[in-house]
Protein backbone atom coordinates (compact mmCIF):
# COMPACT_ATOMS: atom_id res chain seq x y z
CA UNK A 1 -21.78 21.99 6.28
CA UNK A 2 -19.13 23.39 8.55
CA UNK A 3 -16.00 23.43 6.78
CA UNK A 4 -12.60 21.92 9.07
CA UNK A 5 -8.99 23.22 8.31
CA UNK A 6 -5.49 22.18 9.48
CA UNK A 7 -5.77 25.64 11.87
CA UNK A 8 -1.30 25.38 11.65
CA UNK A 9 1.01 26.36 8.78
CA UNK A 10 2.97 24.47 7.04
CA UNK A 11 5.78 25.92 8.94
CA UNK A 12 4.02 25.16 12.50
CA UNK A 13 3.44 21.31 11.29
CA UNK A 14 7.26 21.51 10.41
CA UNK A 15 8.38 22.89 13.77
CA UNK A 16 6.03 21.08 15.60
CA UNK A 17 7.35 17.74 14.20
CA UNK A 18 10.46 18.99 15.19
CA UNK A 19 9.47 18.92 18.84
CA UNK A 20 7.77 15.99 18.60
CA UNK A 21 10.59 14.07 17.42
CA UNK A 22 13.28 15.76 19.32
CA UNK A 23 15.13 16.73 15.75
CA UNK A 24 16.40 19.95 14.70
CA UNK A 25 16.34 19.43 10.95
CA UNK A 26 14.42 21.48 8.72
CA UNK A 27 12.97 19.04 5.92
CA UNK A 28 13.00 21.34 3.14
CA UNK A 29 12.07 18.88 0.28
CA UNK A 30 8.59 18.10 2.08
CA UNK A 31 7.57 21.93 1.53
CA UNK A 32 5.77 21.96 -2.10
CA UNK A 33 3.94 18.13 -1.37
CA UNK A 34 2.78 19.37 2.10
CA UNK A 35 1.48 22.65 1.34
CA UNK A 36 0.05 21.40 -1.86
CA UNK A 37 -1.48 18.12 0.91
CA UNK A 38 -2.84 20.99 3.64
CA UNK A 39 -4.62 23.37 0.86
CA UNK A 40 -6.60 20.50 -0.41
CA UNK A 41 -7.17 19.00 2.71
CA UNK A 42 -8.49 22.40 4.06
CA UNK A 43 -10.54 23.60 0.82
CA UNK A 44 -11.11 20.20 -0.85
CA UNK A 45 -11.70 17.29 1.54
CA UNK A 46 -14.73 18.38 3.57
CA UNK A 47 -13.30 16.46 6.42
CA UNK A 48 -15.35 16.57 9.28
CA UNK A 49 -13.94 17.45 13.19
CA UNK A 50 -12.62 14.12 13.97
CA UNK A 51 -11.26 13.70 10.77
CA UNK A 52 -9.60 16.50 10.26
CA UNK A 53 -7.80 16.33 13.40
CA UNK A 54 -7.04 13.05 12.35
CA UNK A 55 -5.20 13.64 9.56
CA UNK A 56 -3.27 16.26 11.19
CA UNK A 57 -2.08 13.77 13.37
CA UNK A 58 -0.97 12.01 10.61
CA UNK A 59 1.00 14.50 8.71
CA UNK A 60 2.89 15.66 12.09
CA UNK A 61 3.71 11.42 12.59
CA UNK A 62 5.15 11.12 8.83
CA UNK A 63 7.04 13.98 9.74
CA UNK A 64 8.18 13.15 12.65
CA UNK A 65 8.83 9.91 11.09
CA UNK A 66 10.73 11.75 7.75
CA UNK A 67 12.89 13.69 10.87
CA UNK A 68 13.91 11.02 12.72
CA UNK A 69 14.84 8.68 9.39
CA UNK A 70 17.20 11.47 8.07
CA UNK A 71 19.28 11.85 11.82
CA UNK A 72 19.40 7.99 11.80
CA UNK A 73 20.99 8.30 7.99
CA UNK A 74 23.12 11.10 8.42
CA UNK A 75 24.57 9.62 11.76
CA UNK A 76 25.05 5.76 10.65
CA UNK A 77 25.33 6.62 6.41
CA UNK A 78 26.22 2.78 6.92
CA UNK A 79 22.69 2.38 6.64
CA UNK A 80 22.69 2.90 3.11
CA UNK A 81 24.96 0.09 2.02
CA UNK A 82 22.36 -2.62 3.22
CA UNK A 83 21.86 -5.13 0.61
CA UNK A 84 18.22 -5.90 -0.18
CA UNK A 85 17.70 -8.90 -1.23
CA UNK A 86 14.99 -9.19 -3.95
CA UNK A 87 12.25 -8.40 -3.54
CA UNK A 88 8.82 -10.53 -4.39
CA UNK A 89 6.47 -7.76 -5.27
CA UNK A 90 2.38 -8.79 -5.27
CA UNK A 91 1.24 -6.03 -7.65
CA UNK A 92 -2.29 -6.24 -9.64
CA UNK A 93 -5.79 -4.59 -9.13
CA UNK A 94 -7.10 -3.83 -5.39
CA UNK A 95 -9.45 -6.34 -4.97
CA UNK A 96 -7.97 -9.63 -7.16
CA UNK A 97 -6.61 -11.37 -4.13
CA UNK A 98 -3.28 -9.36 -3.69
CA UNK A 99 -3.96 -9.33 0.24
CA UNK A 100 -4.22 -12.74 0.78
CA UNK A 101 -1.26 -13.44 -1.17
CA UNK A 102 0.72 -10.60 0.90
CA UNK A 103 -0.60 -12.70 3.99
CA UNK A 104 -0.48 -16.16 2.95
CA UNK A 105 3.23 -15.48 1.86
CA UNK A 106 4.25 -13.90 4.84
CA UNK A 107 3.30 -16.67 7.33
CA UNK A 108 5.67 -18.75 5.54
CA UNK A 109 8.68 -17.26 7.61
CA UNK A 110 11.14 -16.87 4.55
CA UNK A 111 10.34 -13.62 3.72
CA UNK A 112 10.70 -10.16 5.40
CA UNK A 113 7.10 -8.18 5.05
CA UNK A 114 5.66 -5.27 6.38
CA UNK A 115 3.19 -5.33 9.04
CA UNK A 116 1.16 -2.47 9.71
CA UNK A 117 2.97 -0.93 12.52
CA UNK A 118 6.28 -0.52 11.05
CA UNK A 119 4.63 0.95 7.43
CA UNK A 120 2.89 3.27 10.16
CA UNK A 121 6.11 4.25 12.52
CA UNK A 122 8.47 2.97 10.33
CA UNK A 123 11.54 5.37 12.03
CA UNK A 124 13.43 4.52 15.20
CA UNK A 125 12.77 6.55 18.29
CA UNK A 126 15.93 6.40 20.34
CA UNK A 127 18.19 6.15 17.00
CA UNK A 128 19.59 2.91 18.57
CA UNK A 129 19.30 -0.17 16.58
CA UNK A 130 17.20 -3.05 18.55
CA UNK A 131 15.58 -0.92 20.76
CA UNK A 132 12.35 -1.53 22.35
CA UNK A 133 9.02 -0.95 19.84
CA UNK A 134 6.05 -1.29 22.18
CA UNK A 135 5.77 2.51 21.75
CA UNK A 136 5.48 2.36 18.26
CA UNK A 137 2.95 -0.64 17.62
CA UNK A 138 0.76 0.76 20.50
CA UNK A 139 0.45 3.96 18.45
CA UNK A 140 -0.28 1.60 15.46
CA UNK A 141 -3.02 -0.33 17.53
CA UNK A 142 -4.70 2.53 19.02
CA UNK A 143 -4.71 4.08 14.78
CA UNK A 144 -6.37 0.39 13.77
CA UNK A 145 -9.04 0.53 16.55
CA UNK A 146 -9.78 4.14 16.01
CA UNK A 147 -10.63 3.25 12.36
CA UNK A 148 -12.80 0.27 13.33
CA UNK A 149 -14.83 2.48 15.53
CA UNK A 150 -15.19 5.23 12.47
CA UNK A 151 -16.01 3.09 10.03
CA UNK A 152 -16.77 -0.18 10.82
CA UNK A 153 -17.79 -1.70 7.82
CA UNK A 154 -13.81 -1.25 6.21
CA UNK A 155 -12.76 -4.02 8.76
CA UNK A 156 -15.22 -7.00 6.21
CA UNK A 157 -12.91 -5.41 2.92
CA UNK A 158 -9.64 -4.52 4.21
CA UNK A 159 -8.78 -4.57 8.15
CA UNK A 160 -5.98 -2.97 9.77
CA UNK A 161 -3.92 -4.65 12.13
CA UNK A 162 -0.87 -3.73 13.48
CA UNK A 163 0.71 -6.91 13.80
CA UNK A 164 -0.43 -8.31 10.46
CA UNK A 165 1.01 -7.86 7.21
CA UNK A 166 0.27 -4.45 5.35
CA UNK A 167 0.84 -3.06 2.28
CA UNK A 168 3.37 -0.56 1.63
CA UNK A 169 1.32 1.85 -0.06
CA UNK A 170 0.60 3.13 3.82
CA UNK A 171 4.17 3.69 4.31
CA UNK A 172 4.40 5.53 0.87
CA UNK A 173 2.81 8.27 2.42
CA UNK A 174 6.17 9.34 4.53
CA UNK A 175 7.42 10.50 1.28
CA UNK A 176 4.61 12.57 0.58
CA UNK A 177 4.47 11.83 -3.26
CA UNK A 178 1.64 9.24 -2.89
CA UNK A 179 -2.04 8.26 -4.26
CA UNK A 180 -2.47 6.47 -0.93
CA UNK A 181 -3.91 10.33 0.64
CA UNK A 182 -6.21 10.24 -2.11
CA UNK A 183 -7.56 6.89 -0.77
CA UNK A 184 -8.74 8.70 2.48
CA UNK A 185 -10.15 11.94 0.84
CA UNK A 186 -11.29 14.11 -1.92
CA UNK A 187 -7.88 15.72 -3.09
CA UNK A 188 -7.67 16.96 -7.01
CA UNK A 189 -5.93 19.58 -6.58
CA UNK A 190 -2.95 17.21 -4.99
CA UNK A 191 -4.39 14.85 -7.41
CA UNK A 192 -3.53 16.95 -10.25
CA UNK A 193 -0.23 17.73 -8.77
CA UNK A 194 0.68 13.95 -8.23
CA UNK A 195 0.07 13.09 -11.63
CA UNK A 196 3.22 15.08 -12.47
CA UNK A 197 5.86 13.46 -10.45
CA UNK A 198 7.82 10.81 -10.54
CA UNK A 199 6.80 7.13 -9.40
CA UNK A 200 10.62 6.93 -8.68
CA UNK A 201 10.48 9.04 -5.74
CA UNK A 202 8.15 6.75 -3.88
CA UNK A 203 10.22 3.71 -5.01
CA UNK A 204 13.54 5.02 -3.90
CA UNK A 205 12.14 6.46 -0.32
CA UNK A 206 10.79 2.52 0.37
CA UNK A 207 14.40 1.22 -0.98
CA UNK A 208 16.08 3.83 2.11
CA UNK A 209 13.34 2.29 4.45
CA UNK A 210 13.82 -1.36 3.85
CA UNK A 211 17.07 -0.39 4.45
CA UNK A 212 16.82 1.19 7.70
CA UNK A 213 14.46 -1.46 8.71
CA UNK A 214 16.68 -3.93 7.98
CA UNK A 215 19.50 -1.75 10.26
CA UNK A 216 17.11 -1.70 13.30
CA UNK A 217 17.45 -5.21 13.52
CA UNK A 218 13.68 -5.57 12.41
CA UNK A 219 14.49 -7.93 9.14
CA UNK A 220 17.02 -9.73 7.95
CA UNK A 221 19.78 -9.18 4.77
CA UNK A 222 19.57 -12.59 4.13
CA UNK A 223 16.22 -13.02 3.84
CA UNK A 224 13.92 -11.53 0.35
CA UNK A 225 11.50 -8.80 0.72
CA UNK A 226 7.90 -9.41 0.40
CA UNK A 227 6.27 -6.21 -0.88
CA UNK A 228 2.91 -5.35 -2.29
CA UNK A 229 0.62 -2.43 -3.41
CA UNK A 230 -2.00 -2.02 -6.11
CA UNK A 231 -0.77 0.96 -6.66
CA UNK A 232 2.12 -0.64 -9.07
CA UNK A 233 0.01 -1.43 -12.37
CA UNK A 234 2.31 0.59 -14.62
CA UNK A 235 5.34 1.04 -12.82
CA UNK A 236 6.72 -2.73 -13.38
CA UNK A 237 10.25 -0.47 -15.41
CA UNK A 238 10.62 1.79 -12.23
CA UNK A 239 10.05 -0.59 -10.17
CA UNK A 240 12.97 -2.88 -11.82
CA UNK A 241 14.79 0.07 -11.75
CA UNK A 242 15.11 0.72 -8.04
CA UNK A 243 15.33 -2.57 -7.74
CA UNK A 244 16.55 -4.61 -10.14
CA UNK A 245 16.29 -8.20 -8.60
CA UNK A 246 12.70 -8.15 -8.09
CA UNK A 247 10.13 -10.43 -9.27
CA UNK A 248 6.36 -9.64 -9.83
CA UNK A 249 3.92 -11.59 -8.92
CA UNK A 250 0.31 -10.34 -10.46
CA UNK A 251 -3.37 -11.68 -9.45
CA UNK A 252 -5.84 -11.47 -12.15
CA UNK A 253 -9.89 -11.11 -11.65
CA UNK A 254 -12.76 -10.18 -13.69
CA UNK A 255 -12.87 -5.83 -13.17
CA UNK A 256 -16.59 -6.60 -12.93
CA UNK A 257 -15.99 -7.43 -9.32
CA UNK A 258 -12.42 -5.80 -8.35
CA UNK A 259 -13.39 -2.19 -9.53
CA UNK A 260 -16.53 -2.44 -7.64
CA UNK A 261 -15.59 -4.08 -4.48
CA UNK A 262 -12.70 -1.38 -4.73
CA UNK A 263 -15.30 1.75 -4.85
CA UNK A 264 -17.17 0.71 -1.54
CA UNK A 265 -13.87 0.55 -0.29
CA UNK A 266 -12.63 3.55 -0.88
CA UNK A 267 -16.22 4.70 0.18
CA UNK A 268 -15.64 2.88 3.62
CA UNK A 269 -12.03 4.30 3.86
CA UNK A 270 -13.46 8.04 3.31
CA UNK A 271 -16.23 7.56 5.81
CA UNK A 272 -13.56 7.37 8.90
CA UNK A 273 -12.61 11.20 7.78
CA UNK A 274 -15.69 12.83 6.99
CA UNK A 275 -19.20 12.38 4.87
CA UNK A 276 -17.96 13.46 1.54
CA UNK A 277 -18.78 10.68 -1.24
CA UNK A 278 -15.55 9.94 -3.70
CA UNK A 279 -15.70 10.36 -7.38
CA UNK A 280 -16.50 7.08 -7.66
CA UNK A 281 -16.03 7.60 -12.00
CA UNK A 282 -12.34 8.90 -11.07
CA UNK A 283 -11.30 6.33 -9.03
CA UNK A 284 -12.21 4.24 -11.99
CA UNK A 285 -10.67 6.14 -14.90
CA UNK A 286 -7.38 5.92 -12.72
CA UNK A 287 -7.38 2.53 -12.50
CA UNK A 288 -8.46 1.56 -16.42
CA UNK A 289 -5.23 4.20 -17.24
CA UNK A 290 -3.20 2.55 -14.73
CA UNK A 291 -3.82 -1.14 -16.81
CA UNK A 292 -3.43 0.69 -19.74
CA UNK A 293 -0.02 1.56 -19.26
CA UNK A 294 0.24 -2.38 -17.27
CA UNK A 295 -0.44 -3.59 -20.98
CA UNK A 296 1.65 -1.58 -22.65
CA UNK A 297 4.72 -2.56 -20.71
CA UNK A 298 4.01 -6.33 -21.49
CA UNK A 299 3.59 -5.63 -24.89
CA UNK A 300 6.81 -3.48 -25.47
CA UNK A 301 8.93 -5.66 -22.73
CA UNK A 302 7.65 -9.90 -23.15
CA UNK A 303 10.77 -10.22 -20.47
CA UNK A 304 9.55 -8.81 -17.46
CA UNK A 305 9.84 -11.00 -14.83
CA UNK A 306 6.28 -11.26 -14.28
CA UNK A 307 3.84 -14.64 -13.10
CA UNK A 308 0.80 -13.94 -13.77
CA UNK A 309 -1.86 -15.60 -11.31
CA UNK A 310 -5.72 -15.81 -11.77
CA UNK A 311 -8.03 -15.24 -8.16
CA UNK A 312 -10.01 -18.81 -8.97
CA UNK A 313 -6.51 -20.53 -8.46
CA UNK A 314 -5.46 -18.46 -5.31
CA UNK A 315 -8.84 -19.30 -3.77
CA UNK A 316 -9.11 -22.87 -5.31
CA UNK A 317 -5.43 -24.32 -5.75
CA UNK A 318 -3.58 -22.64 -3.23
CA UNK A 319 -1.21 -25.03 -2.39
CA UNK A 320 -0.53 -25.42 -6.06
CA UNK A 321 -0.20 -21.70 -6.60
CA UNK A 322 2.24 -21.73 -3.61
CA UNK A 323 4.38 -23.92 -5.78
CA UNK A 324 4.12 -22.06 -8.74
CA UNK A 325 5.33 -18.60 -6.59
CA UNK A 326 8.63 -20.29 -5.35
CA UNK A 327 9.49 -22.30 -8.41
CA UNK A 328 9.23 -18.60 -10.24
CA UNK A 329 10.81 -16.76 -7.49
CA UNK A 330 13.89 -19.71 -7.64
CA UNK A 331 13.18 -20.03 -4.02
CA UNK A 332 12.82 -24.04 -2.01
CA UNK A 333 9.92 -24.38 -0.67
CA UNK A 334 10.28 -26.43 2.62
CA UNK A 335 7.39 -28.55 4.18
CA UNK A 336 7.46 -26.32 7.23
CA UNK A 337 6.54 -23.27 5.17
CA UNK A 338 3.87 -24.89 3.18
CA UNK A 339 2.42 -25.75 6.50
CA UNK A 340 2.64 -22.80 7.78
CA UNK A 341 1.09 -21.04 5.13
CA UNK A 342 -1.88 -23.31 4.27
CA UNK A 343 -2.47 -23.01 8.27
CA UNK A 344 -2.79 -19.58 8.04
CA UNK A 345 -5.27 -19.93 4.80
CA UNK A 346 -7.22 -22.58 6.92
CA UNK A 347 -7.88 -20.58 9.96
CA UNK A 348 -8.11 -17.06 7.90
CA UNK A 349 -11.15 -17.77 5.60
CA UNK A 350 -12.88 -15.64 3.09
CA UNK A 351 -15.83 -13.69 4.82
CA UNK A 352 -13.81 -14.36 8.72
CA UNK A 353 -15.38 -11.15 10.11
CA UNK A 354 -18.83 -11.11 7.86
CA UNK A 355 -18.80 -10.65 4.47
CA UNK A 356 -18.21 -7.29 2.38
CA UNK A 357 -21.09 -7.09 0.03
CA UNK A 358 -20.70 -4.26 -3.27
CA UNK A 359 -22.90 -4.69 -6.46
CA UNK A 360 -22.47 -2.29 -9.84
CA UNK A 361 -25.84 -0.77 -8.91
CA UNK A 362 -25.05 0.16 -5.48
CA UNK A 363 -22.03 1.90 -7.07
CA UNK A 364 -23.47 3.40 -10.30
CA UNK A 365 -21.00 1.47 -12.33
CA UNK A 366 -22.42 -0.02 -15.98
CA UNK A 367 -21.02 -3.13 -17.03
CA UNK A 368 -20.92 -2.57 -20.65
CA UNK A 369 -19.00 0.71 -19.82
CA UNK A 370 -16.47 -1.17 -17.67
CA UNK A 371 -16.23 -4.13 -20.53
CA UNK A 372 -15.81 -1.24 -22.98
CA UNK A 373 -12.94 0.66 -21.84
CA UNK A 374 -11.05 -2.28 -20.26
CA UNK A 375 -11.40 -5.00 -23.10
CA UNK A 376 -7.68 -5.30 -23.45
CA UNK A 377 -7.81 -6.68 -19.56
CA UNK A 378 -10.42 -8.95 -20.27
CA UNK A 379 -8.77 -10.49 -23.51
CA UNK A 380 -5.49 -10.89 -21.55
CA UNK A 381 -8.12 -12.55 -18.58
CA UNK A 382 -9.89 -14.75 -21.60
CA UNK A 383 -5.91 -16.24 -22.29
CA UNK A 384 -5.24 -16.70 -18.65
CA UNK A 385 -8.70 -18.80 -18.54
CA UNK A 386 -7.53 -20.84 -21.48
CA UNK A 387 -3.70 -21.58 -20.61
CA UNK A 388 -5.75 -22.85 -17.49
CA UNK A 389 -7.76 -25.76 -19.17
């Protein structure tokens, strides 16, 4: 097939995100992740035209992005004394029921969350707090509709929206030290590279952002942050680390059906790029070692302030679950927000644009193989069942 490279350097995508964001500082500490990003991109990916010019659109937005963050900091350092206030983090396995938590949450008004938009221009244009954002979502929009027209199918699993609530693991890609890329494309080489740095650095560049949201006048101090990303299984110390008041929240289904409706996933999220097929055996050994180390940190530390939740009651018992969440979190839970939310569940139903159908065969996944390596999960699933009943 005809093989697509980023045509510029590292140092054109530098200067031209320079331009782009009217900026004159040289990012130095995105060098080694971005040249390590455009070799595998250009000799790994197999990324066909559109998608290749694609993703160099994105890299020149997170830097411009990454530019326009650091003026904003270095003019108002005031930004970095914003209190954040906790935050409520939905962690767990892609595919258990995390996004309609993330969603159901967030239409209860009393958190701050993410929509897409801002996890996709997440930086201030002007460098004026309040300022207009039209710009910024309509860049976001056109991104969404792009996708849907790529790879249609993505929109039944997971469907982008810039207005909705989004998980942050799209905005983890500003600080370049992210599995997120590897979502969209074949990348071992940065693969291999990521496993070797530290999950703080992602954690502490979405600390500065909340931050800076919250000094754009685009959430409130006085409100607690909603966050979520699967890509947390394993990081519950760093996470309390960076920030110490959170509280994790943590659906639970069988890996039977999240692992598998995760690899047509990914499969859908590749196809918008180009025609290469993921490692679909990979993507699973990273997420069984990613539980591993999930288990291990509630063996070693029975403290972690952790509620565990199982799918069948966020499907079944929502309004329940609800209950549970804000009794854990030490938050009131008002009669307009449970309103609000179980509105949103009522008019947002499973299978709303068509449903997204996955089976182990269709994937070349064995279930003995997945019951095999992950039968510490399922144990801790077997308890969950029986604390149930």
């Amino acid at each position: 097939m005809t093989t697509h490279r980023i045509e510029l350097s590292v140092d054109e995508l530098m200067a031209r995100s320079r331009r782009i964001a009217g900026v004159d500082i040289v990012d130095d500490e995105i060098v080694e992740p971005l040249t390590i990003l455009r070799r595998a991109l250009n000799e790994e990916a197999q990324l066909d035209a559109q998608g290749i010019g694609a993703y160099q659109d994105k890299l020149l937005r997170l830097l411009a992005n990454r530019l326009r963050m650091k003026r904003d900091f270095l003019r108002h350092p005031e930004i970095a004394d914003q209190p954040i206030n906790g935050p409520l983090v939905v962690m767990g396995v892609a595919r258990s029921g995390t996004t309609k938590l993330q969603k159901v949450l967030a239409a209860s008004d009393d958190f701050n969350w993410l929509p897409f938009w801002q996890n996709f221009n997440w930086a201030s244009f002007t460098g004026n707090p309040d300022e207009p954002t039209e710009a910024r979502i309509a860049e976001a929009e056109a991104f969404c509709r792009w996708y849907d027209i790529r790879s249609p199918e993505t929109k039944l699993g997971h469907s982008f929206e810039a207005l909705e609530a989004e998980e942050e693991s799209v905005l983890s890609e500003g600080c370049f030290v992210s599995p997120t890329f590897i979502g969209f494309a074949e990348l071992p080489s940065y693969a291999q590279w990521l496993g070797g740095q530290s999950p703080g650095i992602s954690l502490r560049f979405l600390r500065d952002v909340l931050k800076y949201l919250q000094w754009q006048g685009l959430a409130s101090p006085d409100k607690p942050w909603l966050l979520k990303s699967p890509n947390y299984n394993g990081l519950e110390l760093e996470i309390l680390t960076v920030f110490p008041d959170a509280r994790l929240i943590m659906p639970h289904r069988s890996p039977l059906k999240t692992l598998t409706s995760m690899c047509k996933l990914v499969r859908c999220f590749r196809k918008a790029f180009g025609p290469l097929e993921p490692d679909l055996p990979l993507i699973v050994e990273y997420n069984i070692l990613n539980m591993e180390a999930h288990l291990a940190n509630r063996r070693a530390h029975p403290d972690l302030p952790l509620l565990d939740l199982r799918f069948e009651d966020i499907i079944g018992s929502l309004p329940a679950t609800i209950e549970r969440i804000y009794a854990d979190a030490g938050m009131t839970l008002s009669e307009t927000s449970r309103m609000k939310m179980l509105s949103w569940n009522a008019e947002n139903g499973m299978h709303k644009l068509g449903e997204f159908r996955y089976s182990l065969e269709e994937l070349g996944l064995q279930e003995p193989v997945i019951r095999s390596k992950m039968s510490g999960y399922f144990e801790l699933l077997d308890a969950l069942d029986r604390n149930a009943h």
